[in-house]
Protein backbone atom coordinates (compact mmCIF):
# COMPACT_ATOMS: atom_id res chain seq x y z
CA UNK A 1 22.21 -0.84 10.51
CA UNK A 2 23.38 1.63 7.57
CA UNK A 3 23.83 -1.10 5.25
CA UNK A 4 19.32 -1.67 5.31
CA UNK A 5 18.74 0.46 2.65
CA UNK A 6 21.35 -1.10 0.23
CA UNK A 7 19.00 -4.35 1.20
CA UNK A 8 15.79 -2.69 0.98
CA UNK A 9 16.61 -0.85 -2.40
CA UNK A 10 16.92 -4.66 -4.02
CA UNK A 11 13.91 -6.02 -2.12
CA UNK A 12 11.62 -2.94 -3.47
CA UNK A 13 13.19 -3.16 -7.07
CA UNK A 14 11.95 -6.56 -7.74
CA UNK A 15 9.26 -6.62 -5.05
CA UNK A 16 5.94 -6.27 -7.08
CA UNK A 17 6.63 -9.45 -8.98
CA UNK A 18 7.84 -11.25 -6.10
CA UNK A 19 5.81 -10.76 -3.60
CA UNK A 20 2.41 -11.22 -6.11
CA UNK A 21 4.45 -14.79 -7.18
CA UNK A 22 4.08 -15.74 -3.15
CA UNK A 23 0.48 -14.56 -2.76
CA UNK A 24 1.88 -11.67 -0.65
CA UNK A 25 -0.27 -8.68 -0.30
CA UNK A 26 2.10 -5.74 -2.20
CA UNK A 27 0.34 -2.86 -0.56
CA UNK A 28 0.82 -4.13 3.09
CA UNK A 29 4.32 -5.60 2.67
CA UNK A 30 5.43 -2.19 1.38
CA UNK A 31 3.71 0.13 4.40
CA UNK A 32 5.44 -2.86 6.57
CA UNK A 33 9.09 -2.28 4.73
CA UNK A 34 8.57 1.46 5.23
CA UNK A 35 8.03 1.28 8.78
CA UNK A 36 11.02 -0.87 9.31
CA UNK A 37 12.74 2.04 7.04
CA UNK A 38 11.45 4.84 10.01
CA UNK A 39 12.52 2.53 12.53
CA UNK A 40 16.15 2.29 11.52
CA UNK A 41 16.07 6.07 10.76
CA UNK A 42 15.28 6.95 14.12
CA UNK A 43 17.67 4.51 15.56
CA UNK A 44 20.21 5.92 13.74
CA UNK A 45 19.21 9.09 14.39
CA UNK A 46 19.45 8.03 18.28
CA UNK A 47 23.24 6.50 17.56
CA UNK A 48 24.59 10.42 15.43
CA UNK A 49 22.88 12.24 18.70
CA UNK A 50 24.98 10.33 20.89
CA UNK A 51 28.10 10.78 18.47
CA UNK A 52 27.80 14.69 18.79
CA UNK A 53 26.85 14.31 22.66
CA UNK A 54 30.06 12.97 23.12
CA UNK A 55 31.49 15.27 20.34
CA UNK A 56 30.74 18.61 22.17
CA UNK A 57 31.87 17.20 25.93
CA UNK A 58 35.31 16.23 24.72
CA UNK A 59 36.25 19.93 22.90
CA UNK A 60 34.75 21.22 25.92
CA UNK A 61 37.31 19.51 28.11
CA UNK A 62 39.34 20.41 25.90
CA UNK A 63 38.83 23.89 25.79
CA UNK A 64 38.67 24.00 29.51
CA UNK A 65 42.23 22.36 29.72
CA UNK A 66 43.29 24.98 27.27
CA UNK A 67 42.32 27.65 28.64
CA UNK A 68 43.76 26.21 32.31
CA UNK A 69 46.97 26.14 30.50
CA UNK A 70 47.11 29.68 29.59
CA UNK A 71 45.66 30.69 33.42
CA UNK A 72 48.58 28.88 34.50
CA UNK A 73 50.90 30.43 32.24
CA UNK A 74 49.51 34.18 33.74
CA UNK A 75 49.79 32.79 37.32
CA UNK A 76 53.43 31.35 36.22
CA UNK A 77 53.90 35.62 35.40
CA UNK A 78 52.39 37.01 37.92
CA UNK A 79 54.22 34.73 40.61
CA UNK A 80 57.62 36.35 39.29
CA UNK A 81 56.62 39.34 39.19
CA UNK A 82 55.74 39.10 43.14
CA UNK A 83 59.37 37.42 43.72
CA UNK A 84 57.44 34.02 44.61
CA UNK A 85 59.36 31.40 42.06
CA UNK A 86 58.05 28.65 43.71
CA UNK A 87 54.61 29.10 42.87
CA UNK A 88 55.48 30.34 39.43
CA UNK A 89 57.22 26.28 38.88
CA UNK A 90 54.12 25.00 40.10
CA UNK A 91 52.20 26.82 38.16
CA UNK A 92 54.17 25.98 35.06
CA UNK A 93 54.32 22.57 35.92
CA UNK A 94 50.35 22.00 35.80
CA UNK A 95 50.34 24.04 32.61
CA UNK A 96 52.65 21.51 31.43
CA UNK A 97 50.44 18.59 32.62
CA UNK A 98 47.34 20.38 31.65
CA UNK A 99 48.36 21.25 28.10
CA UNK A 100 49.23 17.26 27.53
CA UNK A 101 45.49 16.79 28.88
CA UNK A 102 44.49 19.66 26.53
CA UNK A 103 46.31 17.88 23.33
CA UNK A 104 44.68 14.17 24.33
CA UNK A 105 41.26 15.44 24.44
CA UNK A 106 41.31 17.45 21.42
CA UNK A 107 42.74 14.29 19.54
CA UNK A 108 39.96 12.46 21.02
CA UNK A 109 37.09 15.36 19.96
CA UNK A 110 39.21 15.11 16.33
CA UNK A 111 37.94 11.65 16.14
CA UNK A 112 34.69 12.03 17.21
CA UNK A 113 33.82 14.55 15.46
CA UNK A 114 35.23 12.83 12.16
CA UNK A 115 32.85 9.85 13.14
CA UNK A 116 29.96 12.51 14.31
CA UNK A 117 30.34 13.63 10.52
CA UNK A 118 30.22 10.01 9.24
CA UNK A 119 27.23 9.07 10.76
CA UNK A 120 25.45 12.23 10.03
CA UNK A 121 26.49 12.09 6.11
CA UNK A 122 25.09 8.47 6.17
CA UNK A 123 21.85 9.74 8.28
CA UNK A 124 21.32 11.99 5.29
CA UNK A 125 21.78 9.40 2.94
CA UNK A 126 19.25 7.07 4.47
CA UNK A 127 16.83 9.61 4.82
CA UNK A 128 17.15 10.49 0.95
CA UNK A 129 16.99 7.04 0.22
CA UNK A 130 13.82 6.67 2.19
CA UNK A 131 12.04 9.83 0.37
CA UNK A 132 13.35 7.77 -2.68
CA UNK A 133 11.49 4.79 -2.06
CA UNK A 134 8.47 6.14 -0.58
CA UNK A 135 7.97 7.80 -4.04
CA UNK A 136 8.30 4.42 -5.21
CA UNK A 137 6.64 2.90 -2.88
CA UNK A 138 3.55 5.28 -3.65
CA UNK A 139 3.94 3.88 -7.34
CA UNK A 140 4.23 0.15 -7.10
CA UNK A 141 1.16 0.56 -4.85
CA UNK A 142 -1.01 2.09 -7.35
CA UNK A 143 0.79 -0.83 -9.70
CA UNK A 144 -0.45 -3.53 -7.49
CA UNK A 145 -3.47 -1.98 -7.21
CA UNK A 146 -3.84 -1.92 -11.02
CA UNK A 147 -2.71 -5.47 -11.23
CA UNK A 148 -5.37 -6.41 -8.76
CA UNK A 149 -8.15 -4.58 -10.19
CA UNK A 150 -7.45 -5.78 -13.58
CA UNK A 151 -7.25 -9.77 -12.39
CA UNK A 152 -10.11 -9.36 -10.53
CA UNK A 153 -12.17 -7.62 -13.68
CA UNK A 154 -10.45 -10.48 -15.80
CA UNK A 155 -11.77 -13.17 -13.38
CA UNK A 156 -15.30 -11.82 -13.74
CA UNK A 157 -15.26 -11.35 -17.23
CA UNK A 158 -14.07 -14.69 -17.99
CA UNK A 159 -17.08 -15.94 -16.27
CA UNK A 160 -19.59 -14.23 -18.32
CA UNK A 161 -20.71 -16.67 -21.46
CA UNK A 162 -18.70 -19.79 -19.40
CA UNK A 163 -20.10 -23.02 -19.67
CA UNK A 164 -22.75 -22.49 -16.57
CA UNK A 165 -23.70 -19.24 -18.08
CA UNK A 166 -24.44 -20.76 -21.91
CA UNK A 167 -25.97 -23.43 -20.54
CA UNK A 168 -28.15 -21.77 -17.98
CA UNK A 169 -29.40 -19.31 -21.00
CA UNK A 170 -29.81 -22.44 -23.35
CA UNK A 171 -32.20 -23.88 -20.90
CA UNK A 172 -34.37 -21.13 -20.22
CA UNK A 173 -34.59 -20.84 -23.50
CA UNK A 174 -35.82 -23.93 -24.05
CA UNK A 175 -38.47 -23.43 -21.10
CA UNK A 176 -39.94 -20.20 -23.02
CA UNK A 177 -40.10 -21.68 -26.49
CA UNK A 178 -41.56 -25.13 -24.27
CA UNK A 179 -44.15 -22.04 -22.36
CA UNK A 180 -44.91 -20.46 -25.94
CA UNK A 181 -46.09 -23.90 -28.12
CA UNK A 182 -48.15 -25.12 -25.07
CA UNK A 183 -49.59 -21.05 -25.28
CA UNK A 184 -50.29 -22.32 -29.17
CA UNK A 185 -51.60 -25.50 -28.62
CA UNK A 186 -53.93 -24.13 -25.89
CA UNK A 187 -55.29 -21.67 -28.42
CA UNK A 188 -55.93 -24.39 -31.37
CA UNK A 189 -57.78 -26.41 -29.01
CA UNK A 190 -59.76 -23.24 -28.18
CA UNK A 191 -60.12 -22.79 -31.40
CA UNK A 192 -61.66 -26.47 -32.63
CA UNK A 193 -63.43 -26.42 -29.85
CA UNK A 194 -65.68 -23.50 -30.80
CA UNK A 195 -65.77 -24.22 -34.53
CA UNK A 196 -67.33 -27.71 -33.35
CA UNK A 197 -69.72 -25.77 -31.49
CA UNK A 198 -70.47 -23.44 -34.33
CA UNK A 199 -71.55 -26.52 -36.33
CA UNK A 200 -74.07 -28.04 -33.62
CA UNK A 201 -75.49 -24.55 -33.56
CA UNK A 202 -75.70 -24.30 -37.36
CA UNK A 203 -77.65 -27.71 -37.75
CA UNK A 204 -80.22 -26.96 -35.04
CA UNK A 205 -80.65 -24.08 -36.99
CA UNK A 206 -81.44 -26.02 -39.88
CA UNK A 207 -83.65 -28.16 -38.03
CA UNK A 208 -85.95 -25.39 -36.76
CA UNK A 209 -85.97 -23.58 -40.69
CA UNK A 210 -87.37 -26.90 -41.33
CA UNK A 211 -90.34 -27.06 -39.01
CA UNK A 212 -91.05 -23.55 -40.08
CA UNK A 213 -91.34 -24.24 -43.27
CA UNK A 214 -93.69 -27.14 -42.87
CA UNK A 215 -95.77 -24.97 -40.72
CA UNK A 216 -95.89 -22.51 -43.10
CA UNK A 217 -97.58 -25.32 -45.83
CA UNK A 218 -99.93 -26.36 -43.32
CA UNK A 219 -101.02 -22.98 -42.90
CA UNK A 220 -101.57 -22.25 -46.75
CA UNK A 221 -98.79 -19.44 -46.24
CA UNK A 222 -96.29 -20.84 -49.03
C-alpha cells in the first residue's frame, strides 16, 4: 500500500504527455489518480488506527500486571506482618508470575508502538505527498487545458483560407462579377433601345415640319 505514491509520483511526472499520446482525457485521469490517492490514505489511515488500538491495550495490560505486582508485593508485607507466611509466599509467588506477564506485554506494547510510529510517520508522508501532487495536479490540469484550447483554436484556424474556403470565395466571386456584367448588359440594351426610339420619333418629326411647311405655301403664309 505505502509504496503507491512512489508509483503515482512517476505516473503524474510524465503523465501530461502520456496520457495526451493515448488519447486519454488528462483532466479526468488525474481527478481518477487522486481519488485512488484518498482511497489508500484512508485505508491506511484505517491500518495506523488499528496499530495504536492494539498499542494502548497491550501497555494497559501491562500496566495492570504492574501494578498487580506491586499489590502483591504489599499483600506479601502485610501477610508478615499478621504472622500469616503462607499467604505472604503466595502472594510473592503471583508477583513473581505476574511481573514475567508484566515484562512480556510491555515488550510486546515496545513493538507495537515502534510499528504504531512507523505507520504513522509514513501516514504523514503520504498525506504530504498527496498535498504535493494535488498542487500539481491543479497545474497539469490548467496545462492540459491550455494544450486543448490551443489545438482546438489551431484546428479552426487552419481551416480558415483552406482549400474549401478559397474556393468557395473564388466562386461567389465569380457569381457577382457574372450578376454585375449581365446588370451592364441589361442597361446597354436599355440604352439602344431608347436611342432607336429617339430616332423614329425624330423622323416623324421631320415628316410633320414637312407638311407644315407645304401648308404654309398653299396658304400664301411663306
Amino acid at each position: 500500500m505505502f509504496q503507491f505514491f512512489k508509483r503515482m509520483g512517476t505516473v503524474v511526472n510524465s503523465e501530461l504527455n502520456a496520457m495526451l499520446d493515448k488519447a486519454e482525457d488528462p483532466v479526468k485521469m488525474l481527478d481518477q489518480f487522486m481519488r485512488d490517492m484518498e482511497a489508500d490514505i484512508r485505508e491506511a489511515e484505517a491500518a495506523v488506527a488499528k496499530q495504536i488500538a492494539n498499542e494502548k491495550m497491550l501497555k494497559k495490560k501491562a500496566d495492570d500486571a504492574e501494578a498487580l505486582v506491586n499489590k502483591r508485593q504489599e499483600q506479601a508485607v502485610k501477610a508478615l506482618e499478621a504472622g500469616n507466611e503462607d499467604l505472604a509466599r503466595r502472594a510473592l509467588e503471583d508477583k513473581k508470575s505476574q511481573s514475567k506477564q508484566a515484562e512480556t506485554f510491555m515488550e510486546s506494547y515496545t513493538r507495537a508502538k515502534s510499528d504504531a510510529d512507523v505507520l504513522r510517520e509514513k501516514l504523514d508522508e503520504m498525506k504530504r505527498e498527496y498535498h504535493e501532487m494535488k498542487l500539481k495536479k491543479d497545474t497539469l490540469k490548467a496545462r492540459a487545458e491550455s494544450v486543448k484550447t490551443r489545438t482546438k483554436m489551431n484546428r479552426v484556424m487552419s481551416g480558415i483560407g483552406g482549400d474549401d474556403s478559397r474556393k468557395g470565395f473564388e466562386r461567389m466571386e465569380e457569381k457577382v462579377m457574372r450578376y454585375e456584367a449581365e446588370a451592364e448588359t441589361s442597361e446597354d440594351l436599355s440604352t439602344k433601345s431608347r436611342s432607336l426610339d429617339d430616332e423614329f420619333a425624330a423622323l416623324d418629326k421631320n415628316g410633320v415640319d414637312d407638311e407644315l411647311s407645304a401648308l404654309k405655301k398653299q396658304l400664301g403664309k411663306e
